[in-house]
N, C-alpha and C. Protein backbone atom coordinates (compact mmCIF):
# COMPACT_ATOMS: atom_id res chain seq x y z
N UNK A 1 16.96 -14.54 -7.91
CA UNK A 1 15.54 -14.61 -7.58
C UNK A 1 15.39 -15.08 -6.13
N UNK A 2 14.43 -14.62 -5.70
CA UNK A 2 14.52 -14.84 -4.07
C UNK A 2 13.46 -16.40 -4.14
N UNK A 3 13.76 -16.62 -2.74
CA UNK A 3 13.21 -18.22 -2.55
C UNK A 3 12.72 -18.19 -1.40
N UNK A 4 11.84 -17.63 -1.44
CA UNK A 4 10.94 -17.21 0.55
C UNK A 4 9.89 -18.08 0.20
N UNK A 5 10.42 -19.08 1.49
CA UNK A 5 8.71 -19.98 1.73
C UNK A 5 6.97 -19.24 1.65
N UNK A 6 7.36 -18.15 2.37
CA UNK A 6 6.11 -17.33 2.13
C UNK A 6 5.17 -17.22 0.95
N UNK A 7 5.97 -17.04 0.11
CA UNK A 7 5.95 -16.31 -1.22
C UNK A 7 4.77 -17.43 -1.76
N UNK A 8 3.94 -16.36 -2.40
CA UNK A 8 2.91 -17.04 -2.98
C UNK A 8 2.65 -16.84 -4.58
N UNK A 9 1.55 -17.79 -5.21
CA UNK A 9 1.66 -17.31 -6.94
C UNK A 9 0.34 -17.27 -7.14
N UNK A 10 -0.03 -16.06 -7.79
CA UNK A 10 -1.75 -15.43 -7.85
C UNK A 10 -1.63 -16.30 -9.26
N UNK A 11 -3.33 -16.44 -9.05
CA UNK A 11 -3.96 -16.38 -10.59
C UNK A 11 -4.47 -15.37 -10.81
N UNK A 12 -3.89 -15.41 -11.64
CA UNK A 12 -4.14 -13.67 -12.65
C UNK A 12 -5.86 -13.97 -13.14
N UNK A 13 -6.49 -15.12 -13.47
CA UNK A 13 -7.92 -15.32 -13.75
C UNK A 13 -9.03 -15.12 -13.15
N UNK A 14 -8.38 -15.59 -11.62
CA UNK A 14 -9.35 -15.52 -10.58
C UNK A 14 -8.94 -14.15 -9.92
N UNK A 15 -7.79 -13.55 -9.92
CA UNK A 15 -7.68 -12.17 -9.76
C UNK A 15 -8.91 -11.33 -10.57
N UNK A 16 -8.84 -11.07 -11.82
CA UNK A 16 -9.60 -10.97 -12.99
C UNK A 16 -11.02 -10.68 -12.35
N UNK A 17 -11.02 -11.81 -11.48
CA UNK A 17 -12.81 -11.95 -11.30
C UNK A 17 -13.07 -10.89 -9.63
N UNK A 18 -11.75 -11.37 -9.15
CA UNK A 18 -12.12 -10.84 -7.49
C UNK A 18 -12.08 -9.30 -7.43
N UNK A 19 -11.07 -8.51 -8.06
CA UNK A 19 -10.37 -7.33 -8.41
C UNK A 19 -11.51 -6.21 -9.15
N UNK A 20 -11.54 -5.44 -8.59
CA UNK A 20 -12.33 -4.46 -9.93
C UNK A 20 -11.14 -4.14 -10.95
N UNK A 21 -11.50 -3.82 -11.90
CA UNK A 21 -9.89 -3.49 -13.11
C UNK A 21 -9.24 -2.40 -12.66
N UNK A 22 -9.69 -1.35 -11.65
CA UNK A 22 -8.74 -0.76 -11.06
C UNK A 22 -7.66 -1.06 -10.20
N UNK A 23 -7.78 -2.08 -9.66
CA UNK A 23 -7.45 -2.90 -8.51
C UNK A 23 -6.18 -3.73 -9.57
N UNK A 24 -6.47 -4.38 -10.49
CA UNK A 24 -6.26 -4.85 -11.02
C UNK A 24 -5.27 -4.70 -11.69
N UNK A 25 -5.54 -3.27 -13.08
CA UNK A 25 -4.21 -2.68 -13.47
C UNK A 25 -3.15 -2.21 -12.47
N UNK A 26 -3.73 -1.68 -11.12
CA UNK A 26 -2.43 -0.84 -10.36
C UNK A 26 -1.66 -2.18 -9.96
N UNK A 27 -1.75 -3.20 -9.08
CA UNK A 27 -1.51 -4.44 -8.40
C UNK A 27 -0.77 -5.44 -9.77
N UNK A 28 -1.56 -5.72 -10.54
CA UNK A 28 -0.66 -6.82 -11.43
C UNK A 28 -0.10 -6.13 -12.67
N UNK A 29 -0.01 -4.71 -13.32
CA UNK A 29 0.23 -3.93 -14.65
C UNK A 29 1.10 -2.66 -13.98
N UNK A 30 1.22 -2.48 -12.86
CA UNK A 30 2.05 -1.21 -12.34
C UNK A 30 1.45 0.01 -12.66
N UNK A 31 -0.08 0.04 -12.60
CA UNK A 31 -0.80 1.07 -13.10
C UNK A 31 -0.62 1.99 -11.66
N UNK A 32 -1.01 3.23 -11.71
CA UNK A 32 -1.49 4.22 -10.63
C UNK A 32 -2.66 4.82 -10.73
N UNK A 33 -3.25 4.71 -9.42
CA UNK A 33 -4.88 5.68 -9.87
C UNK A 33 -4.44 7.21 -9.72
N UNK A 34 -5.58 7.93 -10.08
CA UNK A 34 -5.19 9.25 -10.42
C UNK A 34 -5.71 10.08 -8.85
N UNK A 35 -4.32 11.00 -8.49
CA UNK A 35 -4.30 11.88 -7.29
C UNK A 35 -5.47 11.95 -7.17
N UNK A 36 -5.69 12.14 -5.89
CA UNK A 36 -7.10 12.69 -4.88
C UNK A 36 -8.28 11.81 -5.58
N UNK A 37 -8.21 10.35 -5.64
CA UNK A 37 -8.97 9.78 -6.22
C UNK A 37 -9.65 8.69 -5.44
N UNK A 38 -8.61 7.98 -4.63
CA UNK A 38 -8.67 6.78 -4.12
C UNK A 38 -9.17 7.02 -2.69
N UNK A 39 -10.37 5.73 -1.98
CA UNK A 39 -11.12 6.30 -1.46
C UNK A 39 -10.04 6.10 0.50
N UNK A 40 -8.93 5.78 0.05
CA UNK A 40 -8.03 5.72 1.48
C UNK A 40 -6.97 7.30 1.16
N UNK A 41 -7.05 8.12 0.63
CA UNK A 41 -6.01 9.29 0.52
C UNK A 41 -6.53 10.25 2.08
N UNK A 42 -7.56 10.47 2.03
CA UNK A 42 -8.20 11.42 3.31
C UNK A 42 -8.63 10.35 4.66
N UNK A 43 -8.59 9.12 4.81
CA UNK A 43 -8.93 8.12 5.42
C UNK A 43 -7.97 8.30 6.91
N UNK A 44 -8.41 8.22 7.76
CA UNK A 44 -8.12 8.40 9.45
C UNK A 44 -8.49 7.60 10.61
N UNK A 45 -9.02 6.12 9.83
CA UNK A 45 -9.47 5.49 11.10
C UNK A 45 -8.28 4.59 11.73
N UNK A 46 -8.51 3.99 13.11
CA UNK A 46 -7.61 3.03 13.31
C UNK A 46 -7.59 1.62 12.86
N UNK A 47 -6.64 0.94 12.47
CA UNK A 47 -6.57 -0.48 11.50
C UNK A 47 -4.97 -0.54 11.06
N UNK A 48 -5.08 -1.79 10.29
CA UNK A 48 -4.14 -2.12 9.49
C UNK A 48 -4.89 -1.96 8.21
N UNK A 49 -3.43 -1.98 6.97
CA UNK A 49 -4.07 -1.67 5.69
C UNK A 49 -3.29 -2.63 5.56
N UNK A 50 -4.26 -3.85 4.57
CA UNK A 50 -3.65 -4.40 3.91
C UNK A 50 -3.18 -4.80 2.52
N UNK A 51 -2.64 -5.74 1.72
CA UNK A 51 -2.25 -5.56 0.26
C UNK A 51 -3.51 -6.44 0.03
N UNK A 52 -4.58 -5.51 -1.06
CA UNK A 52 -5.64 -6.21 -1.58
C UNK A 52 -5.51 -7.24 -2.24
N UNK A 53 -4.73 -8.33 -2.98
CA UNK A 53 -4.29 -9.22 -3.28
C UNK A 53 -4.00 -10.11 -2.63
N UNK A 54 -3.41 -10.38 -1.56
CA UNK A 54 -3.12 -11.37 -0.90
C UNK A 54 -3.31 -10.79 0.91
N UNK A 55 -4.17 -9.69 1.62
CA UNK A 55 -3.97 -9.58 2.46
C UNK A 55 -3.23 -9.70 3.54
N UNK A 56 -1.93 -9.36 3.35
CA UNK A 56 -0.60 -9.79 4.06
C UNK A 56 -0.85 -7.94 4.71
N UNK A 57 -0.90 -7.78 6.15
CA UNK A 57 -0.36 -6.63 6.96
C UNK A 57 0.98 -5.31 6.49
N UNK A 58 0.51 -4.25 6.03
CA UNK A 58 1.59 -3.52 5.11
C UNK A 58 1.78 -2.41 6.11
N UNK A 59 0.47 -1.57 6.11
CA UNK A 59 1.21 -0.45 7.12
C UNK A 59 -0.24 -0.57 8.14
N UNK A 60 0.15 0.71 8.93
CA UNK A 60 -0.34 0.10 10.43
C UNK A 60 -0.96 2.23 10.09
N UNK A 61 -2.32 2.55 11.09
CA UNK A 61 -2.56 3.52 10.78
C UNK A 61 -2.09 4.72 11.28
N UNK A 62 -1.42 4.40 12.43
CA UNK A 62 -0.32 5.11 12.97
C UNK A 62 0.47 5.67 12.58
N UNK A 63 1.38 4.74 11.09
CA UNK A 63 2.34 5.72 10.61
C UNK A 63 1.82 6.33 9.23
N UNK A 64 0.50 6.61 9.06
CA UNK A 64 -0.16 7.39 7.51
C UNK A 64 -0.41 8.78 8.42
N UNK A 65 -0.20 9.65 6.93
CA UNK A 65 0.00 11.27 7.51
C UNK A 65 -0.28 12.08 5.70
N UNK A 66 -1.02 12.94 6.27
CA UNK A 66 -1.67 13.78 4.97
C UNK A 66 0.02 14.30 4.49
N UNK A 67 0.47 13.76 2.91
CA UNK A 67 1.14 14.50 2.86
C UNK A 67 0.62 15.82 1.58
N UNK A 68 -0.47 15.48 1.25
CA UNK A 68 -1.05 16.45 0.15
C UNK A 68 -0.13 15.99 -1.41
N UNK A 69 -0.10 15.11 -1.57
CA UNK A 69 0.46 14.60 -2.54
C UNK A 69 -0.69 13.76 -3.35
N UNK A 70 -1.97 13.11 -2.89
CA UNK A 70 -2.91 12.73 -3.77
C UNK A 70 -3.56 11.35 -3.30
N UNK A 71 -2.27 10.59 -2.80
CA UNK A 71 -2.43 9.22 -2.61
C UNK A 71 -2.30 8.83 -0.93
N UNK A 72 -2.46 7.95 -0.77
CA UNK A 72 -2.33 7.66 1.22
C UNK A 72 -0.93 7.57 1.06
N UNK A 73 -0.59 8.30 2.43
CA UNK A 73 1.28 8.04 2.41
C UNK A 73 1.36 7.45 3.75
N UNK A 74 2.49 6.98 4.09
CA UNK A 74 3.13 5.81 5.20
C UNK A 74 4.35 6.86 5.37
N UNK A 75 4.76 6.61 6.33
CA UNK A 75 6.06 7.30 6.90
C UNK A 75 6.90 5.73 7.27
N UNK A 76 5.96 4.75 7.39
CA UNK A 76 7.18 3.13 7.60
C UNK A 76 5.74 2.27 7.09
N UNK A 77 6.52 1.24 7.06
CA UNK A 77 5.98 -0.23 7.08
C UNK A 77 5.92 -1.03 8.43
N UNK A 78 5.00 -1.84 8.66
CA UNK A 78 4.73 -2.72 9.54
C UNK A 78 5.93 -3.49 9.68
N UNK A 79 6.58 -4.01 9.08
CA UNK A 79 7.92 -4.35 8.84
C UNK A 79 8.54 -4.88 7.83
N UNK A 80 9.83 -4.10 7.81
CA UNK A 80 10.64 -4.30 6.64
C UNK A 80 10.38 -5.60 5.46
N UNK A 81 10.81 -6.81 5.94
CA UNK A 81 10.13 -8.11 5.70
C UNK A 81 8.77 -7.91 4.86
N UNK A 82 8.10 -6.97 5.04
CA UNK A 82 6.48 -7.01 4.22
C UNK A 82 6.56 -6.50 2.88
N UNK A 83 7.70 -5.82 2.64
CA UNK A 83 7.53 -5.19 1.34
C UNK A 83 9.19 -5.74 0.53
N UNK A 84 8.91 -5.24 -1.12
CA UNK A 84 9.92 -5.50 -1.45
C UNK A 84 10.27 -3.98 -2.35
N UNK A 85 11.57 -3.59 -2.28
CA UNK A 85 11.92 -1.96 -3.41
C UNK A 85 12.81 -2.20 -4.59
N UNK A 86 12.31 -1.75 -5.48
CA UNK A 86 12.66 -2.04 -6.79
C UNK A 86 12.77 -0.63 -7.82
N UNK A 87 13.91 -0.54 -8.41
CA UNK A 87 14.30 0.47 -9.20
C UNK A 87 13.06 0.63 -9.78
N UNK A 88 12.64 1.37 -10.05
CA UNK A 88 11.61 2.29 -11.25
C UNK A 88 11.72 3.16 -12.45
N UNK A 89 12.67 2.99 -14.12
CA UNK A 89 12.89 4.00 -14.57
C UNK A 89 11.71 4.14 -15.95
N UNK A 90 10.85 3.60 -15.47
CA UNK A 90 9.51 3.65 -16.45
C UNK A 90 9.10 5.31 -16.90
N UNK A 91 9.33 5.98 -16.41
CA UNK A 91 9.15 7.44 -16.54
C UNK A 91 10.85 7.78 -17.49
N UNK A 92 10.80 8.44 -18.64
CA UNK A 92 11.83 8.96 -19.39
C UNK A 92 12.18 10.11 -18.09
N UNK A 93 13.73 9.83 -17.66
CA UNK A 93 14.43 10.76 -17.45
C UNK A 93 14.22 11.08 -15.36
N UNK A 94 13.59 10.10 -14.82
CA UNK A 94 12.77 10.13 -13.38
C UNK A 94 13.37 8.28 -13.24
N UNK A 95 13.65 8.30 -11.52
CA UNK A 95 13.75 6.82 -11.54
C UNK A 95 13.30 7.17 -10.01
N UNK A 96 12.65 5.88 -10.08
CA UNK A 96 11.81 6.12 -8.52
C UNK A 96 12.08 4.97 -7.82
N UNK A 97 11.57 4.63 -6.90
CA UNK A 97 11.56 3.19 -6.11
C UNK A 97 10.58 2.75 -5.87
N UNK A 98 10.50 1.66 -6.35
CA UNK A 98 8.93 0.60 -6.80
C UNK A 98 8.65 0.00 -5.63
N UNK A 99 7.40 0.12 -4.73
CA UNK A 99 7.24 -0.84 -3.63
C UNK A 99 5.59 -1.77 -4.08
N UNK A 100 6.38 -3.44 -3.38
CA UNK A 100 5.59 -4.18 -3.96
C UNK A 100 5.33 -4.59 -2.49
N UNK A 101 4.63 -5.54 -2.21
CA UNK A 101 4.12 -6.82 -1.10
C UNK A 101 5.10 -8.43 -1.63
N UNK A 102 5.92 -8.23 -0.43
CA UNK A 102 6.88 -9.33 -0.74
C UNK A 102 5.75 -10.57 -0.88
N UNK A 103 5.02 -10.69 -0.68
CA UNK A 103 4.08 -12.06 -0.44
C UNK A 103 4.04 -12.43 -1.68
N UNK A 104 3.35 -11.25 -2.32
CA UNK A 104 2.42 -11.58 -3.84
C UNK A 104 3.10 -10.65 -4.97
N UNK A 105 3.97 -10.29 -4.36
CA UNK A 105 4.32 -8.93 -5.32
C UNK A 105 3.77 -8.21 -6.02
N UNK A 106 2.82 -7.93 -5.63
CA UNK A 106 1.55 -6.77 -6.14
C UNK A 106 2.36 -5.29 -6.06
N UNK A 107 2.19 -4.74 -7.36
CA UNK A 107 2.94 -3.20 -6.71
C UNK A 107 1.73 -2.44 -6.36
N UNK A 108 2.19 -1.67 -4.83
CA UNK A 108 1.67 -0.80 -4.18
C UNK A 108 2.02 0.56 -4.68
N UNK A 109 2.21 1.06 -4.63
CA UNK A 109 2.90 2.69 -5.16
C UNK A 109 4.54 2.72 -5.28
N UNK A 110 4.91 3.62 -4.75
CA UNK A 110 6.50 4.58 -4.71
C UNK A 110 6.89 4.36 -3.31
N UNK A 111 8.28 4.59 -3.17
CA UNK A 111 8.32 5.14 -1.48
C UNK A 111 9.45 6.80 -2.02
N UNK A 112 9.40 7.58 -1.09
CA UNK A 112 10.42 8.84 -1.38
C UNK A 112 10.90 9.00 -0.34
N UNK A 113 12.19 9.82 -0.67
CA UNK A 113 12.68 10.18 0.73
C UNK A 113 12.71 11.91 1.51
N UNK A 114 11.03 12.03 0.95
CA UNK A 114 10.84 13.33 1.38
C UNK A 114 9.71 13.55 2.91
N UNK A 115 9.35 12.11 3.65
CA UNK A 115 8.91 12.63 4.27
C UNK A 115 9.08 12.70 5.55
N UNK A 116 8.45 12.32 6.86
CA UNK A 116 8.69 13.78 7.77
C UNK A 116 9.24 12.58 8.74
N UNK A 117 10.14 13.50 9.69
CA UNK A 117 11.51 13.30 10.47
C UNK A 117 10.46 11.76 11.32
N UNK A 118 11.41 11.51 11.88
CA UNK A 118 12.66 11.23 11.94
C UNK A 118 13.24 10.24 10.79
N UNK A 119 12.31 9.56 10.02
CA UNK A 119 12.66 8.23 8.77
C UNK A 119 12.71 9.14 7.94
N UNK A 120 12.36 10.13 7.33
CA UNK A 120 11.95 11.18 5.56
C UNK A 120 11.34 9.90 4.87
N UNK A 121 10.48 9.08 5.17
CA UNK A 121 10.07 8.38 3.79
C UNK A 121 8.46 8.09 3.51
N UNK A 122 8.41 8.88 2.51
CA UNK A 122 6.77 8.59 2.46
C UNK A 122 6.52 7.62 1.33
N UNK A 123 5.90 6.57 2.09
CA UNK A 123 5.17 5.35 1.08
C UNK A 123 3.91 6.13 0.32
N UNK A 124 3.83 6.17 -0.92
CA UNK A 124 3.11 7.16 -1.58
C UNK A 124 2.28 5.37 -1.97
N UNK A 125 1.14 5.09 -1.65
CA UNK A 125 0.60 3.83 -1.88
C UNK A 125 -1.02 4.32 -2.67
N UNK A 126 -1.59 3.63 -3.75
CA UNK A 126 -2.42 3.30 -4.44
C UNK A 126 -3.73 2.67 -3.25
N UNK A 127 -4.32 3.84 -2.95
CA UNK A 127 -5.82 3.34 -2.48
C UNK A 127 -6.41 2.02 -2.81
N UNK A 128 -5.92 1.94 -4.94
CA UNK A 128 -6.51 0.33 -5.00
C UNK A 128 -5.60 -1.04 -4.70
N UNK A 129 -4.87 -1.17 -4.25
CA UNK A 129 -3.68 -1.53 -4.06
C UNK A 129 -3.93 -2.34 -2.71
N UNK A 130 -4.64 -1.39 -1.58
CA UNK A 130 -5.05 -2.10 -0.34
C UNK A 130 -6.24 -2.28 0.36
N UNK A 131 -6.29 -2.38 1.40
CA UNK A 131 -7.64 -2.91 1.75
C UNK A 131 -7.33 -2.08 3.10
N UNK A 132 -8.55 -2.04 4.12
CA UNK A 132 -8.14 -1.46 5.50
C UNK A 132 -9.23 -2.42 5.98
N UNK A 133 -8.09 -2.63 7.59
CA UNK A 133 -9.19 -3.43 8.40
C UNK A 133 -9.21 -2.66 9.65
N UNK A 134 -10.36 -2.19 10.09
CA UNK A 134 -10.27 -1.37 11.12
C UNK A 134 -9.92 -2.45 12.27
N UNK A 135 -9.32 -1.51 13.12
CA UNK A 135 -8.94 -1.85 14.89
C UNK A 135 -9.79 -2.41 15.54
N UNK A 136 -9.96 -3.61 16.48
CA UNK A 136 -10.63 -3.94 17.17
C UNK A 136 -9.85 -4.07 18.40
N UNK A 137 -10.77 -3.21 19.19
CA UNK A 137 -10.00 -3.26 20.44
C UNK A 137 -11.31 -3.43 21.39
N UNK A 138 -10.71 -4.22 23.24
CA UNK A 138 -11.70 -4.77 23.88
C UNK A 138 -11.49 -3.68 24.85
N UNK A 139 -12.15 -2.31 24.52
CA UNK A 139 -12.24 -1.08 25.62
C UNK A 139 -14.04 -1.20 25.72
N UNK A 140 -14.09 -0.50 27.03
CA UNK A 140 -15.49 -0.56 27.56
C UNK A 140 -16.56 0.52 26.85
N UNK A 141 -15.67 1.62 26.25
CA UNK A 141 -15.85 2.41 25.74
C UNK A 141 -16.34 2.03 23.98
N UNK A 142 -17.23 2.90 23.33
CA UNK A 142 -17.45 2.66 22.19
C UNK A 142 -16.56 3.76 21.14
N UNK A 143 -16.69 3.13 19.89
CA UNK A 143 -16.06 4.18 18.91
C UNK A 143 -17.16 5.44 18.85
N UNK A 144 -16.56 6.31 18.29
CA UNK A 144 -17.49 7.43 17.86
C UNK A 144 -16.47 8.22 17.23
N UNK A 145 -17.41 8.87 15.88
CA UNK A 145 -16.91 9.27 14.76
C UNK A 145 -16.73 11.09 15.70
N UNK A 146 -16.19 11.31 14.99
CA UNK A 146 -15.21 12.78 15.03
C UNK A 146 -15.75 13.03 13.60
């Protein structure tokens, strides 16, 4: 068992209350929401996304890329250190790799090693799973939507 000062311990009660139950089953039950569902899969702004549970920095918006798979995908993590991978053989006959938030260990989705060069790995992550905080940056210039 690991022993990282970091490491924190949710209440599952007060989770309960903060969480909608979607949020909820995917993060503390290893649930998944269903493809093309979650409202970060088509999402393009600049920010960090973070783990809705304990807001610890996961991926950065730079490395998310449509892979048409259903869910927001990552090509990396903010850094290694932020996440933890864990066998997956919950599916009869399929074994995947479980990615959680080393902080809180909330599971976020899958990672695979199908996506695009130069890493192949797409973090296949649960819309309810995170949070996004858009970019603030001190340009003279304003945002404007595209």
């Amino acid at each position: 068992m690991e022993n990282k000062s970091d490491k924190i311990t949710v209440n599952k009660e007060e989770l309960r209350k903060r969480l909608t139950p979607l949020q909820y089953q995917v993060t503390q039950e290893a649930g998944t929401e269903r493809p093309f569902t979650g409202c970060y899969n088509k999402h393009y702004e600049k920010g960090m996304y973070q783990c809705i549970v304990c807001h610890q920095d996961l991926f950065s918006s730079d490395t998310k890329y449509d892979s048409g798979c259903g869910w927001p995908a990552f090509n990396d993590v903010v850094d290694k250190g932020k996440v933890t991978l864990h066998r997956d053989a919950s599916i009869p006959g399929m074994v995947r790799t479980e990615v959680r938030c080393s902080k809180c260990s909330a599971h976020m989705g899958h990672v695979f090693d199908d996506g695009p060069p130069p890493k192949h790995r797409r973090y296949c992550i649960n819309s309810a799973s995170i949070d996004f905080v858009k970019s603030t940056t001190t340009s003279t210039t304003t945002s404007s939507k595209k």
